[in-house]
Protein backbone atom coordinates (compact mmCIF):
# COMPACT_ATOMS: atom_id res chain seq x y z
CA UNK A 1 17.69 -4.31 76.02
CA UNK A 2 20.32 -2.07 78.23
CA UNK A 3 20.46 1.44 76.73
CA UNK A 4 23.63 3.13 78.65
CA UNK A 5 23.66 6.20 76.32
CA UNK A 6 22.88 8.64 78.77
CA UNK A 7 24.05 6.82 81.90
CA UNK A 8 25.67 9.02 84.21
CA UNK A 9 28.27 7.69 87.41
CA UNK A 10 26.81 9.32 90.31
CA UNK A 11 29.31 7.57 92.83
CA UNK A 12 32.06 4.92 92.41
CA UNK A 13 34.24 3.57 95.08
CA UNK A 14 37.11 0.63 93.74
CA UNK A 15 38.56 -2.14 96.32
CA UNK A 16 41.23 -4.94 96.12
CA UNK A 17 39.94 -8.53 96.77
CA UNK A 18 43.04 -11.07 97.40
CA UNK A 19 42.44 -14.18 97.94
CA UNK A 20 41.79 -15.31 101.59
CA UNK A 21 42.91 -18.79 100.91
CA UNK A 22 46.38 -17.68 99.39
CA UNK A 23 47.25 -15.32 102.32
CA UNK A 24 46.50 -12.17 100.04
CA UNK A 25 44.62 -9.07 101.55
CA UNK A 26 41.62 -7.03 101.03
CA UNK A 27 42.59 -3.57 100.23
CA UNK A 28 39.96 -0.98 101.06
CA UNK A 29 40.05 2.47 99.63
CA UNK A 30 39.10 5.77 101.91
CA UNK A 31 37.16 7.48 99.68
CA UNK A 32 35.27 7.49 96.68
CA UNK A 33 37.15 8.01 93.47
CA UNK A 34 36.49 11.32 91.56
CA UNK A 35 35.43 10.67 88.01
CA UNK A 36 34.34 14.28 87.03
CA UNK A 37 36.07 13.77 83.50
CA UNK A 38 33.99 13.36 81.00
CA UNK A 39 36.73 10.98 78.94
CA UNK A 40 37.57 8.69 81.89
CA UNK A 41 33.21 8.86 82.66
CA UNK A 42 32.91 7.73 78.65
CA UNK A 43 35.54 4.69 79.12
CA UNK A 44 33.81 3.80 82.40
CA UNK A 45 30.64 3.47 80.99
CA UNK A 46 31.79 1.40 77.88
CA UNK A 47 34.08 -1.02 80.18
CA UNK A 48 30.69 -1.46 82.64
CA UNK A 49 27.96 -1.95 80.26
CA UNK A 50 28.60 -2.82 76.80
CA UNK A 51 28.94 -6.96 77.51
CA UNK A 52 25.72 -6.59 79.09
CA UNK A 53 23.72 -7.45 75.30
CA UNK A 54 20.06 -8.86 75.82
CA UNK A 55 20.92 -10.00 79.68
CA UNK A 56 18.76 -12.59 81.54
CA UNK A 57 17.49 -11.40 84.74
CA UNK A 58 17.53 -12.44 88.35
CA UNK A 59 16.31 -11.95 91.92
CA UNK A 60 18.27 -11.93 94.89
CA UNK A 61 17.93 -14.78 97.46
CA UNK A 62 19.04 -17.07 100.32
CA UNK A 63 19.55 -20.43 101.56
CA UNK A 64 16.44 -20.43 103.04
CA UNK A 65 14.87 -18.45 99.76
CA UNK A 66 14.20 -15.57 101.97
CA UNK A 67 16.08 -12.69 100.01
CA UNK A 68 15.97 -10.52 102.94
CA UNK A 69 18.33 -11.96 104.59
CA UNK A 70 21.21 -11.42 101.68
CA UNK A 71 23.89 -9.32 102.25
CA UNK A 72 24.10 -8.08 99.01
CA UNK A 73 20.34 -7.01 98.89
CA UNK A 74 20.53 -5.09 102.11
CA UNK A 75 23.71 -3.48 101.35
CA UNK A 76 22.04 -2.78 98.06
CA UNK A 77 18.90 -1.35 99.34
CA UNK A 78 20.85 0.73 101.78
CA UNK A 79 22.44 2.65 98.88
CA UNK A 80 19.52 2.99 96.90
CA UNK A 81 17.57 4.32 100.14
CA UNK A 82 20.21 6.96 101.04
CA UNK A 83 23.29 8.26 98.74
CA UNK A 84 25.14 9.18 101.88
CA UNK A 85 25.34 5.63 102.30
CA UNK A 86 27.57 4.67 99.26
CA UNK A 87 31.19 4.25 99.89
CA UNK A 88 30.73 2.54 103.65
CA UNK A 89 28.42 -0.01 102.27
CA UNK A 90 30.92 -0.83 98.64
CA UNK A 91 33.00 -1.47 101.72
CA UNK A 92 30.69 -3.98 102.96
CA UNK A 93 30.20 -5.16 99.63
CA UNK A 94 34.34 -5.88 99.40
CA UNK A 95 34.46 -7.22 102.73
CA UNK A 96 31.61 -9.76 101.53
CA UNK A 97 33.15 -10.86 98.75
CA UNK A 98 36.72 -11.55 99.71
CA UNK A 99 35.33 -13.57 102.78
CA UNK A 100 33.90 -15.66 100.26
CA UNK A 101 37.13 -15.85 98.15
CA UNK A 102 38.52 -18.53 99.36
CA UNK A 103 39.13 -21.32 96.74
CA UNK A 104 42.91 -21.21 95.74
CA UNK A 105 42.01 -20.62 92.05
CA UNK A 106 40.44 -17.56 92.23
CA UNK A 107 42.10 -14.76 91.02
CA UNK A 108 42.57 -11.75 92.67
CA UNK A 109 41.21 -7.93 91.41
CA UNK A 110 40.07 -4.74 91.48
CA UNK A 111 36.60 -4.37 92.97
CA UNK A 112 34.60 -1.30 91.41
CA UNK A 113 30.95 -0.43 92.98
CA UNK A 114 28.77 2.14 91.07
CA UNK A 115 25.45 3.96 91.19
CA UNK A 116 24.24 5.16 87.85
CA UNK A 117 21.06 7.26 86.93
CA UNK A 118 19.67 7.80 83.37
CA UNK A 119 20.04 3.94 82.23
CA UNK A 120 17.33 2.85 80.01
CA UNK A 121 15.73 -0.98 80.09
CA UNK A 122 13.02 -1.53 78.30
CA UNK A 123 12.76 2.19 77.54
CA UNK A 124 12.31 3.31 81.54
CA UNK A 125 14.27 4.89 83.10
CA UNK A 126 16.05 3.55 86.10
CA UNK A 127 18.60 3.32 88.81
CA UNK A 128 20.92 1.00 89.49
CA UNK A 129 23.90 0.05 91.57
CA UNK A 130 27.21 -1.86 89.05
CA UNK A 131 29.54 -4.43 91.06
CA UNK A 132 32.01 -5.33 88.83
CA UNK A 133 35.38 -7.28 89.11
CA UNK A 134 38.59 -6.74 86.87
CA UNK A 135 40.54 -10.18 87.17
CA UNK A 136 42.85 -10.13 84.13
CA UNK A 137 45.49 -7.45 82.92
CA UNK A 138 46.50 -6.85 79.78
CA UNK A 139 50.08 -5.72 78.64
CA UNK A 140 49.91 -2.33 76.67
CA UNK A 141 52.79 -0.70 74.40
CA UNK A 142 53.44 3.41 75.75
CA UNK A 143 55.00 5.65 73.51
CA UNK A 144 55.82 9.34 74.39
CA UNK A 145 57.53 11.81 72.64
CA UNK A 146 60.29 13.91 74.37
CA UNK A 147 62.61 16.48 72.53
CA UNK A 148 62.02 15.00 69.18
CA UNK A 149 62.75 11.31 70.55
CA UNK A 150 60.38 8.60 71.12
CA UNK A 151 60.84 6.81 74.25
CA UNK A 152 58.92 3.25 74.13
CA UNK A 153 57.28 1.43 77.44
CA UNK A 154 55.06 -0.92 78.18
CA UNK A 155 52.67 -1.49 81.71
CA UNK A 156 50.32 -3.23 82.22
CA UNK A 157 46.13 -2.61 82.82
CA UNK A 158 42.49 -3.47 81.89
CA UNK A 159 41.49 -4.02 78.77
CA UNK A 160 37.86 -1.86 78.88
CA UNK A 161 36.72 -4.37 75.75
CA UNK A 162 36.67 -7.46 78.13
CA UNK A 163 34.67 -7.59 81.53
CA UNK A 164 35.45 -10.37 83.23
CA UNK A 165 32.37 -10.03 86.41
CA UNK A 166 29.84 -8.11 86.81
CA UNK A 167 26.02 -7.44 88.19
CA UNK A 168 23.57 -4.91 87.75
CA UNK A 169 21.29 -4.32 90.50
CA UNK A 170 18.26 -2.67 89.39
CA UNK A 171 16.07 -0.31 91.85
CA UNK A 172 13.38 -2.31 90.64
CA UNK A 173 11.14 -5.23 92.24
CA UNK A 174 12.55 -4.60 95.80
CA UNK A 175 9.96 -6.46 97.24
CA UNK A 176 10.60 -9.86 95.13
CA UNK A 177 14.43 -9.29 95.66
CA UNK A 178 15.48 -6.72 93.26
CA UNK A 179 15.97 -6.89 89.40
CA UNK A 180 19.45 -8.21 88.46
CA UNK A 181 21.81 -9.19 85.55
CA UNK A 182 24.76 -10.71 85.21
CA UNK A 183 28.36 -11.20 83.64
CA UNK A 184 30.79 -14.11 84.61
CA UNK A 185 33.26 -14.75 82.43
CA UNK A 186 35.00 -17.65 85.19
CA UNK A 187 36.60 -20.74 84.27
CA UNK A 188 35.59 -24.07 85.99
CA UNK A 189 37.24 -24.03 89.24
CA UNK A 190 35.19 -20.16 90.20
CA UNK A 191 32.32 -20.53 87.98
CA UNK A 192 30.11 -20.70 91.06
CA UNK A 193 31.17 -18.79 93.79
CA UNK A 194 30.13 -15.08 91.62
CA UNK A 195 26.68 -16.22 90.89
CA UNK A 196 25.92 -18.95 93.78
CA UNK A 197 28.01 -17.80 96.97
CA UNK A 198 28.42 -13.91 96.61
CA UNK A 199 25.43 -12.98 95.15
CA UNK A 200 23.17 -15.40 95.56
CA UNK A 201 20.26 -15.33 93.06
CA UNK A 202 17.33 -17.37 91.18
CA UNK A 203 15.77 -16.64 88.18
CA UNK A 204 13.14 -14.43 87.47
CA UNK A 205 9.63 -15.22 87.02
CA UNK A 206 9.32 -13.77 83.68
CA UNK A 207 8.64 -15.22 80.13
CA UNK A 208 12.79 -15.20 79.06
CA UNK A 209 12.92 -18.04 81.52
CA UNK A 210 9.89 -19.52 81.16
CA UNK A 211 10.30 -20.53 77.67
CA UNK A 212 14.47 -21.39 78.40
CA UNK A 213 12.94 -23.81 81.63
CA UNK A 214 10.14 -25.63 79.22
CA UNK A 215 12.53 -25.86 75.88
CA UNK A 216 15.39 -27.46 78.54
CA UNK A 217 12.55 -29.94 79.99
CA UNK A 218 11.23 -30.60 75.88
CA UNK A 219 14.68 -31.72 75.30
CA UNK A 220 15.38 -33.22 78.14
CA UNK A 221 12.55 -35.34 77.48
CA UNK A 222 13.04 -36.81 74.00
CA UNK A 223 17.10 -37.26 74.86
CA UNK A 224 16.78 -38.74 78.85
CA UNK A 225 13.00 -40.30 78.65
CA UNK A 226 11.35 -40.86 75.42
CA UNK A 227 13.46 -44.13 74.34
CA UNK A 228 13.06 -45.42 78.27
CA UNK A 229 9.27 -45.32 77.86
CA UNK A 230 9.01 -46.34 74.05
CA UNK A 231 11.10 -47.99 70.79
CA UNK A 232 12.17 -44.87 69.16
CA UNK A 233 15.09 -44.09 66.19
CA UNK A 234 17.70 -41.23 66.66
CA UNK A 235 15.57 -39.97 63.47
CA UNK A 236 12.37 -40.17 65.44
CA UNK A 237 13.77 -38.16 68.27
CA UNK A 238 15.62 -35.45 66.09
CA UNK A 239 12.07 -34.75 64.49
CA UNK A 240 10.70 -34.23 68.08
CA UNK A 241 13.65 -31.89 69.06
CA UNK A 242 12.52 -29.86 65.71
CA UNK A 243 9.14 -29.91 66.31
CA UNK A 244 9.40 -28.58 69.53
CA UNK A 245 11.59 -25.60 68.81
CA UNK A 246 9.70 -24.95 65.49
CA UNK A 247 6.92 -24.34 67.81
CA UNK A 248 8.35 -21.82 69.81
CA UNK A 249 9.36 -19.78 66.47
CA UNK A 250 6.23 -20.04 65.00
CA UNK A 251 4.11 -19.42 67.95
CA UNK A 252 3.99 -16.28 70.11
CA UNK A 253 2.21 -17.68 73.41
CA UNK A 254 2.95 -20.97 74.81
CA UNK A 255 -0.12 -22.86 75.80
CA UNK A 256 0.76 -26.30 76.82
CA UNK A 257 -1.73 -28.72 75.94
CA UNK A 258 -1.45 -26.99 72.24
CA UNK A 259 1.99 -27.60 72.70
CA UNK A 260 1.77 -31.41 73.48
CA UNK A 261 -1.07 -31.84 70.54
CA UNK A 262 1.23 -30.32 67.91
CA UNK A 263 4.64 -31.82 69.22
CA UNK A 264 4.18 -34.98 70.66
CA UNK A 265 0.64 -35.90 69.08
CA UNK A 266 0.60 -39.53 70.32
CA UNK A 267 -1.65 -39.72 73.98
CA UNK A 268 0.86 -42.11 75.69
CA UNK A 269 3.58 -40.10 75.01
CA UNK A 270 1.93 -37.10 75.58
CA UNK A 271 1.50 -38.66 79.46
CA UNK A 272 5.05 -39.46 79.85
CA UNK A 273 6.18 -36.39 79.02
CA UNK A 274 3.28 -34.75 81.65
CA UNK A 275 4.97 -37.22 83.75
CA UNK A 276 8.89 -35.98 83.04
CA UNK A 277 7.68 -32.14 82.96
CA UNK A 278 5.99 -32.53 86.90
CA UNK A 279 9.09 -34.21 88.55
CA UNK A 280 11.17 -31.95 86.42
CA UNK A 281 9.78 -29.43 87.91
CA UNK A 282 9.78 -30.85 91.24
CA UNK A 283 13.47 -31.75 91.07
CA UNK A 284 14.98 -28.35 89.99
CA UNK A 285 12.54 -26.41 91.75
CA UNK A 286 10.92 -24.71 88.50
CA UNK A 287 8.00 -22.45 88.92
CA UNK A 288 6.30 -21.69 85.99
CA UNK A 289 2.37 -21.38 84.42
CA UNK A 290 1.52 -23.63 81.70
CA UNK A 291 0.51 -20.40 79.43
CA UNK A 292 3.04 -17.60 78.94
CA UNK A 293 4.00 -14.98 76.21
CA UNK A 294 7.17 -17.02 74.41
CA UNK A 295 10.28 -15.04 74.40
CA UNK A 296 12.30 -14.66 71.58
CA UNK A 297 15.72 -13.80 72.64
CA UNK A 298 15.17 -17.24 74.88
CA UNK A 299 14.09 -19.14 71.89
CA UNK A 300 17.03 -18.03 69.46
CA UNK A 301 19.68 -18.73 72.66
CA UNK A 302 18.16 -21.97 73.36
CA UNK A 303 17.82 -23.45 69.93
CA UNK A 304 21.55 -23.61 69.31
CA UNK A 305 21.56 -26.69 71.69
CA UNK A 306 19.14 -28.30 70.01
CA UNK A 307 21.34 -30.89 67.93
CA UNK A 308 19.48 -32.15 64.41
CA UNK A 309 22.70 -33.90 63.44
CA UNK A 310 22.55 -38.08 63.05
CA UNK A 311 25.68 -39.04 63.37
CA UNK A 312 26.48 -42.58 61.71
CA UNK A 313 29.75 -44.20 62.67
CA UNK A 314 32.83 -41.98 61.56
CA UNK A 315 31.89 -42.06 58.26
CA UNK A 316 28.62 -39.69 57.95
CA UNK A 317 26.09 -36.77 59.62
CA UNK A 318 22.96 -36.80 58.60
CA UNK A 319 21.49 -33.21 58.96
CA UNK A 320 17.50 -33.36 59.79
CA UNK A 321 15.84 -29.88 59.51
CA UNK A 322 12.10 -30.88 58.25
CA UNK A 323 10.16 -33.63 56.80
CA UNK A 324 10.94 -36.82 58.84
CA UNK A 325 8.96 -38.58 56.32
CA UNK A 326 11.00 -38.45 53.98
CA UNK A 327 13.87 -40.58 55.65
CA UNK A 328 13.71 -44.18 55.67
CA UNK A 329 15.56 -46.52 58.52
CA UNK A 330 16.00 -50.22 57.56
CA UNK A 331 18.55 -53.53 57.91
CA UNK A 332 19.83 -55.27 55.18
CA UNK A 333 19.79 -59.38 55.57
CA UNK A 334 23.53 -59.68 55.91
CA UNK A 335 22.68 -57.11 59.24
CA UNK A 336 23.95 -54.01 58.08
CA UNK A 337 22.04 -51.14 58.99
CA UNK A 338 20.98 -48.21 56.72
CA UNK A 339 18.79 -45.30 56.39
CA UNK A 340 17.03 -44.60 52.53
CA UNK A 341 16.56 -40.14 51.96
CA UNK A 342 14.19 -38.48 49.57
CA UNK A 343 15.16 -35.37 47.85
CA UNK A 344 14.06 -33.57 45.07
CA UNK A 345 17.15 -31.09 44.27
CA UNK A 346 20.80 -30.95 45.09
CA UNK A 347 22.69 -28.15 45.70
């Protein structure tokens, strides 16, 4: 939880990133801007932080996972290390990023850089340094009043409701890589180059992604592996996918050999999902401990991909929230399939 109540902008410089690709230019400003008004401060502070609602964290990194070598956490700790510092390296930080903007689909913008004092996470206290990008204006009626007649205009600017990128780097962690969160509202075509080329970042060690990492290898499981290994119904396989996130609502530490006793009960499959979860692991590069306090926030953003719908043809969905038991699959002898559901009130 981001509490921005009592945030105050200690510096902000603002850039213009072209694109490289589409012969636009990188636009550096002189100076820092001068936000000493408390209004434009207030609207600065809603346009930076308010999309940032229960954020999942990061660390920086690198190609070779040694985050000292990222630009952005050097230019980063430089700031946070000396004030002074500020505007030469948001320069750095613009320079950075329209080197890297180089697909023909990304949009140019406007480039602000902040450092903010008096933001709250987790109730600390902490300092922080804002990169945010404004891709998309917004047309905007203007009506003044002169000599008793309105005069009506229009222009065009950003719309403080909708951030479209953004990072917060937290002074916090330095020595794993900084503490960071993210915004990146991109379509297909940019959706990497924010996250994976300009700032460069893997995901915390903490219990958020912990219990995201083993509900995405639980349902990877009973979806990819479980009917390769044994004869399983859709019905079968929906129960699982219930099972396993009832578990993580019900339960607030993850142990996982409970986890495989109350979930997958049978031995054998409890082994073949051992086996999926170690090269799952081993594939994506996941780093986790097999006991961990289970997030919430994780659980409730991670359950709405957990489908409980048989679908049947065109004709019907079949809705499975509980008692697998009380569903019946079967073929008729002229071949036709069906499936038999017990129910004791209708509503």
């Amino acid at each position: 939880m981001i509490d921005y109540n009592n945030c105050t902008i200690e510096n902000i410089s603002l850039h213009r990133i072209g694109n490289k690709t589409n012969g636009e230019d990188l636009i550096v400003s002189k100076a820092k801007l001068n936000t000493d008004d408390e209004q434009l401060q207030a609207l600065l502070v809603q346009y930076f932080f308010t999309s940032f609602v229960n954020p999942e964290f990061y660390n920086f990194t690198f190609s070779n996972q040694d985050f000292k070598l990222n630009p952005l956490y050097n230019y980063a700790a430089q700031i946070f290390d000396s004030a002074v510092s500020f505007h030469p390296q948001t320069v750095n930080i613009a320079k950075h990023l329209y080197e890297l903007s180089i697909h023909p689909n990304i949009k140019p913008g406007d480039l602000f850089v902040v450092h903010c004092a008096n933001v709250f996470i987790d109730n600390e206290s902490v300092e922080l340094i804002g990169i945010f990008k404004s891709e998309n204006k917004q047309s905007f009626l203007k009506l003044d009043l002169f000599s008793g007649n309105f005069d009506l205009n229009y222009d065009k600017g950003i719309n403080i409701d909708k951030l479209d990128k953004g990072c917060l780097i937290i002074n916090k962690n330095k020595n794993e890589g900084f503490k960071i969160c993210i915004i990146d509202k991109a379509n297909k075509s940019d959706a990497q180059y924010w996250k994976e080329s300009f700032l460069q970042l893997r995901p915390c060690s903490d219990n958020y992604h912990h219990t995201k990492d083993l509900l995405n290898i639980a349902k990877s499981f009973v979806t990819q592996q479980l009917s390769e290994d044994f004869e399983v119904s859709k019905a079968d396989q929906i129960d699982l996918l219930n099972r396993s996130v009832n578990y993580f609502k019900t339960h607030e530490t993850f142990e996982k050999e409970d986890f495989e006793k109350e979930v997958f009960q049978d031995e054998k499959v409890i082994q073949s999902f051992r086996g999926f979860d170690k090269a799952y692991r081993e594939d994506f590069d996941v780093a986790m401990s097999d006991s961990f306090d289970i997030s919430a926030q994780a659980v409730k953003k991670q359950a709405r991909v957990f489908k409980s719908v048989l679908k049947l043809d065109k004709n019907f969905h079949i809705y499975i929230h509980g008692d697998k038991e009380l569903i019946e699959q079967g073929v008729e002898r002229d071949g036709r399939k069906y499936y038999k559901i017990y129910f004791e009130e209708e509503s």
